[in-house]
C-alpha atoms as a PDB file:
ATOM      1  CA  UNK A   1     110.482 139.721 124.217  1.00  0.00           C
ATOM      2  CA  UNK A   2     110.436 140.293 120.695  1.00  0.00           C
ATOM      3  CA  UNK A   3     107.399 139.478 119.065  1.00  0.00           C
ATOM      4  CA  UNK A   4     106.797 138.268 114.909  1.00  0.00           C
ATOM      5  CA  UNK A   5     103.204 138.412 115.095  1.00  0.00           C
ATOM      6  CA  UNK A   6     102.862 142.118 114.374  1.00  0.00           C
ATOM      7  CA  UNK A   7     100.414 141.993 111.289  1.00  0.00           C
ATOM      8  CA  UNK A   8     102.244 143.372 107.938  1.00  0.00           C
ATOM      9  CA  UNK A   9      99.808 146.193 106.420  1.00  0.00           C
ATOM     10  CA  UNK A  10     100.507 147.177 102.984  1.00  0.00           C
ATOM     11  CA  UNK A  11     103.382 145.936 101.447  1.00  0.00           C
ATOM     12  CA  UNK A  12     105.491 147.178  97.734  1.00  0.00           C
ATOM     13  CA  UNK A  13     106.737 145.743  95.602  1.00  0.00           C
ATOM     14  CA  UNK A  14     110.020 146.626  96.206  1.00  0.00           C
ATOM     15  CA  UNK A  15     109.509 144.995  99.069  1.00  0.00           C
ATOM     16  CA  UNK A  16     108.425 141.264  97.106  1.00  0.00           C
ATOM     17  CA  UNK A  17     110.897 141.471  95.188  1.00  0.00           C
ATOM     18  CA  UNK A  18     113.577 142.211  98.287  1.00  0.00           C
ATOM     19  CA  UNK A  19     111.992 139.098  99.818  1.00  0.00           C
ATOM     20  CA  UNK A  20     112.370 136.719  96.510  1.00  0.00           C
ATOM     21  CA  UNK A  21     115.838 137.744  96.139  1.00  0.00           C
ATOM     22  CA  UNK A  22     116.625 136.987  99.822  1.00  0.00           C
ATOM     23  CA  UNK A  23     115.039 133.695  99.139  1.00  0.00           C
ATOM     24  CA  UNK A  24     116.836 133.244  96.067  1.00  0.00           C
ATOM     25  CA  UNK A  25     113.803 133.996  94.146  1.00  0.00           C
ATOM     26  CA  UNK A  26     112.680 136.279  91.729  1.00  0.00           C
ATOM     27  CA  UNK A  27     109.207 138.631  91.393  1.00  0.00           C
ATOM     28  CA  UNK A  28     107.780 139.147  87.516  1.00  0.00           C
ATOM     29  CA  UNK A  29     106.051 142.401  88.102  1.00  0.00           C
ATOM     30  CA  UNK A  30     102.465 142.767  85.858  1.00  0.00           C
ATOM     31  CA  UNK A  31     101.987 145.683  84.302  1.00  0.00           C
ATOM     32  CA  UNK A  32      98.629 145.824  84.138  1.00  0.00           C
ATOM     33  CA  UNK A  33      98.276 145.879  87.743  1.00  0.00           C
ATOM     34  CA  UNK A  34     100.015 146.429  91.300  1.00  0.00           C
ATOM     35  CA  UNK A  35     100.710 144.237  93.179  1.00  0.00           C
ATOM     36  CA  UNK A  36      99.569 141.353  91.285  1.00  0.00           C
ATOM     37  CA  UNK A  37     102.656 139.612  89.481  1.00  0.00           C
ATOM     38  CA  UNK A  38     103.864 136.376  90.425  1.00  0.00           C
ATOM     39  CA  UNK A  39     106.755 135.737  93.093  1.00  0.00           C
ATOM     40  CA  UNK A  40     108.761 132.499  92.211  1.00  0.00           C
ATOM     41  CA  UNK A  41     110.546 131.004  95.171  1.00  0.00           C
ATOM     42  CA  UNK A  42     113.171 127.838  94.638  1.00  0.00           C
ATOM     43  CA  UNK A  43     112.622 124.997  96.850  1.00  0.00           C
ATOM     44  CA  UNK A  44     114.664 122.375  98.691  1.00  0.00           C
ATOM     45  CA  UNK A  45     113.435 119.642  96.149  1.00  0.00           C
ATOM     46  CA  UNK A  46     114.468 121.587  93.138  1.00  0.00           C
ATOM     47  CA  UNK A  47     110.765 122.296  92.170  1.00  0.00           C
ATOM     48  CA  UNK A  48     109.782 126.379  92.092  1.00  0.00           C
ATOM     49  CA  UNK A  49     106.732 127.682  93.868  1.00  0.00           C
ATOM     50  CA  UNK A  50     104.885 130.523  92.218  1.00  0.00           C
ATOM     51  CA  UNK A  51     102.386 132.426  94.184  1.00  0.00           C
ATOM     52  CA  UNK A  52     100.379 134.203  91.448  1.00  0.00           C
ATOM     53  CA  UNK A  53      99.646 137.595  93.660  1.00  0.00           C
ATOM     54  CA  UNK A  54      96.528 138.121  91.601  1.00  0.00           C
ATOM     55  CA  UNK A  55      94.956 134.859  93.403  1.00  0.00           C
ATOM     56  CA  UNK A  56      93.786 135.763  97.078  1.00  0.00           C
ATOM     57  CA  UNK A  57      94.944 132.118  98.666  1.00  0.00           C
ATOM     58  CA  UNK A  58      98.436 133.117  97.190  1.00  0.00           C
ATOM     59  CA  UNK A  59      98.688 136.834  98.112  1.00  0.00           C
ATOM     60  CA  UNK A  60      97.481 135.939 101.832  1.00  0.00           C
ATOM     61  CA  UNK A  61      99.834 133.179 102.264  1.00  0.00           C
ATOM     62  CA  UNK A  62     102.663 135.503 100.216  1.00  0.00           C
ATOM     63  CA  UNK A  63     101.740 138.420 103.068  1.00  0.00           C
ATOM     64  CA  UNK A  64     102.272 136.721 106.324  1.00  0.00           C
ATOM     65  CA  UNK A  65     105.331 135.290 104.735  1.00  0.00           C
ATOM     66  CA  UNK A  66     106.419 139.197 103.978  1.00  0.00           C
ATOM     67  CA  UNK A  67     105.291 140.071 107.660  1.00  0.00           C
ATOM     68  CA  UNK A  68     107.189 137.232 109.107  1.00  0.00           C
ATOM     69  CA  UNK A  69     110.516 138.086 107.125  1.00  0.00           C
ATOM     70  CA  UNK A  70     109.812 141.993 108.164  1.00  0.00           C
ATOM     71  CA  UNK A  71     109.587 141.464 111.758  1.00  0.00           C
ATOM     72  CA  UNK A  72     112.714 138.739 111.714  1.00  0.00           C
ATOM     73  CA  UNK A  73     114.540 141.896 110.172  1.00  0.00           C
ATOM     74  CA  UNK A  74     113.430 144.589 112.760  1.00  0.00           C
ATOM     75  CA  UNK A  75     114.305 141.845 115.222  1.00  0.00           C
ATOM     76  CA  UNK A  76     117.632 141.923 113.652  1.00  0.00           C
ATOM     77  CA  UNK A  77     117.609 145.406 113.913  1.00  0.00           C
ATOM     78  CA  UNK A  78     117.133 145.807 117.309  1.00  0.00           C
ATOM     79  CA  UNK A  79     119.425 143.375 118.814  1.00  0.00           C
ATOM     80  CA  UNK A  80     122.222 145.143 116.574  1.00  0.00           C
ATOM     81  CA  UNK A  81     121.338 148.611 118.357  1.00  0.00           C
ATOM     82  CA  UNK A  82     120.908 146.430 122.142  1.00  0.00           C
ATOM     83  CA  UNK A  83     124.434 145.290 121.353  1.00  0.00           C
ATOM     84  CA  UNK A  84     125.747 148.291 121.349  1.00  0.00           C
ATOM     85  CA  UNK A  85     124.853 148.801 125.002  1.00  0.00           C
ATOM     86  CA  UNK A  86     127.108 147.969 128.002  1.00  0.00           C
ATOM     87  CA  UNK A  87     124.373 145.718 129.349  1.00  0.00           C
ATOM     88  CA  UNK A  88     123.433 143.222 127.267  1.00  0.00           C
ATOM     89  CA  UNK A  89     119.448 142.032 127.910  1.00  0.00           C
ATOM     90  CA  UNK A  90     118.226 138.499 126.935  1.00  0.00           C
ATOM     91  CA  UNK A  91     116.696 138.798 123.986  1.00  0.00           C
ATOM     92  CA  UNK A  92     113.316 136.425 123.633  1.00  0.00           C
ATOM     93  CA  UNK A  93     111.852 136.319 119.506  1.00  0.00           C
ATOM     94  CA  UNK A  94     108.369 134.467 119.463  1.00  0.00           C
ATOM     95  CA  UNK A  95     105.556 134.163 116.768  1.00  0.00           C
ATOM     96  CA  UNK A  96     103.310 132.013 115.042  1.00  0.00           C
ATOM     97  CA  UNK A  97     102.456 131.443 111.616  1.00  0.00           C
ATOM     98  CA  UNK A  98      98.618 131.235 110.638  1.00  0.00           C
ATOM     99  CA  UNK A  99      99.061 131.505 106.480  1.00  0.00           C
ATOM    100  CA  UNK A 100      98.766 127.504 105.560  1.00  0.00           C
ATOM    101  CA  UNK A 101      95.159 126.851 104.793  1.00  0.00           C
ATOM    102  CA  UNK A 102      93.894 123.063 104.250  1.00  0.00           C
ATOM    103  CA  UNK A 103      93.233 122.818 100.370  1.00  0.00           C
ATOM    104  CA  UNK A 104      92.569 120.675  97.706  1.00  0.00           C
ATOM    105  CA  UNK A 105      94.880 121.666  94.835  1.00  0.00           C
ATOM    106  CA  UNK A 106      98.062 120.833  97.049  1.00  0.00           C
ATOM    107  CA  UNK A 107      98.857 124.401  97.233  1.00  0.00           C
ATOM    108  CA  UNK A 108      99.205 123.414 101.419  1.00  0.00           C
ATOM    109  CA  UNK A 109     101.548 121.228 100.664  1.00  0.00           C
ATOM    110  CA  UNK A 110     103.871 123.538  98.466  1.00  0.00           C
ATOM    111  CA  UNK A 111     103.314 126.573 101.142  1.00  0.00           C
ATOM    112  CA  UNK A 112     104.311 124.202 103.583  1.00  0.00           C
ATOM    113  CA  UNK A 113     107.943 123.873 101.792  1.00  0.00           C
ATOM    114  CA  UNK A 114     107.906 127.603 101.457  1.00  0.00           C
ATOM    115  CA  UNK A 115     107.269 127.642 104.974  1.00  0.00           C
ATOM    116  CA  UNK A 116     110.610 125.589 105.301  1.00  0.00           C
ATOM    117  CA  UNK A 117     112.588 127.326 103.014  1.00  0.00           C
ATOM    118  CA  UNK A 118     111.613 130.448 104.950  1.00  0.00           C
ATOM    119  CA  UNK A 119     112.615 129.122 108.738  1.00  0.00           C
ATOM    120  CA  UNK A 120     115.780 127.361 107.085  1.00  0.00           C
ATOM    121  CA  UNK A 121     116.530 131.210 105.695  1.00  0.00           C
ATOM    122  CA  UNK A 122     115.563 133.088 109.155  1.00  0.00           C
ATOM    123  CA  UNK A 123     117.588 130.440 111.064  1.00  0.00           C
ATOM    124  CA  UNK A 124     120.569 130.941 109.040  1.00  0.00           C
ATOM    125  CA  UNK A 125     120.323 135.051 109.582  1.00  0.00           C
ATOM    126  CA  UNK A 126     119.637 134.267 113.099  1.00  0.00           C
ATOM    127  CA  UNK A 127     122.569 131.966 113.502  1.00  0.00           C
ATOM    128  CA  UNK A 128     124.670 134.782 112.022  1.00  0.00           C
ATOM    129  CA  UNK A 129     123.481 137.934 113.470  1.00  0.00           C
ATOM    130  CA  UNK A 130     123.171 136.495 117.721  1.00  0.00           C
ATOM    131  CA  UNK A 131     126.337 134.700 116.556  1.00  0.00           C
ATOM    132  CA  UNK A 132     124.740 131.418 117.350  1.00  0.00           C
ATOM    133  CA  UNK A 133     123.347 132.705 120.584  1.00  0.00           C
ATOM    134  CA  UNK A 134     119.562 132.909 120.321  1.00  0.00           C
ATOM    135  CA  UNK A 135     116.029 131.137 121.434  1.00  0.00           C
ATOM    136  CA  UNK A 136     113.229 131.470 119.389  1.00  0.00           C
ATOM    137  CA  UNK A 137     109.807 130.365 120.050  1.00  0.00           C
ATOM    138  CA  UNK A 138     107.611 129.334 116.219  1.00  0.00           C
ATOM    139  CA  UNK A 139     104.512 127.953 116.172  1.00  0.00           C
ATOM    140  CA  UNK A 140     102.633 126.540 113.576  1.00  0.00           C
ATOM    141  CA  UNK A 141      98.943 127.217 113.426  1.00  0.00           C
ATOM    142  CA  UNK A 142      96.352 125.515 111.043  1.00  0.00           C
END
């Protein structure tokens, strides 16, 4: 079993602006500060989202989406090395995703179509690294 729910850490931003560009994205670094630019991510609807890092709603939802996309990719990882094997185990991926908060400027709405956008990306990779051969357990939590 592969698990997604390992909690992310500290995060750079190389690593922000790896994860806009995988989304299509981009990351406008501030100056002034770490850590604390804004990450613009396209959505299916043609609208952008921008999670303004220096806001703590948008930097906690912003790091569980980094932690899920970083433990998709070590997932990734290690079924490339287990293919290299003669035997072949079944591979199991579960997690859960606690970063949506109930709000009252919509911003729950808009990570929700992140959220999306996200799961339509990690299916995609999936589909195309297990060669369409792969169960995975998500679950939403609120």
């Amino acid at each position: 079993m592969i698990s997604l729910d390992c909690p992310l850490g500290d995060y750079r931003e190389e690593e922000i602006n790896e994860f806009a560009s995988w989304l299509g994205g981009s990351y406008a670094t501030d100056v002034t500060k770490p850590l604390d630019g804004v990450l613009t991510i396209p959505l299916a609807n043609g609208d952008n989202m921008n999670l303004h890092m220096s806001k703590k709603v948008h930097r906690e939802f912003a790091s569980k989406l980094f932690a899920l996309y970083r433990n998709i990719r070590k997932a990734m990882e290690r079924h490339e090395d287990l293919s290299q094997t003669l035997r072949r185990p079944a591979e199991l991926i579960m997690g859960s995703f606690d970063g949506i908060k109930h709000d009252t400027d919509g911003f729950d709405k808009q990570g929700m179509r992140l959220l999306l956008a996200t799961l339509n990306r990690i299916f995609d990779s999936l589909q195309t690294t297990y060669e369409g051969l792969f169960l995975l357990d998500f679950r939403l939590q609120r």
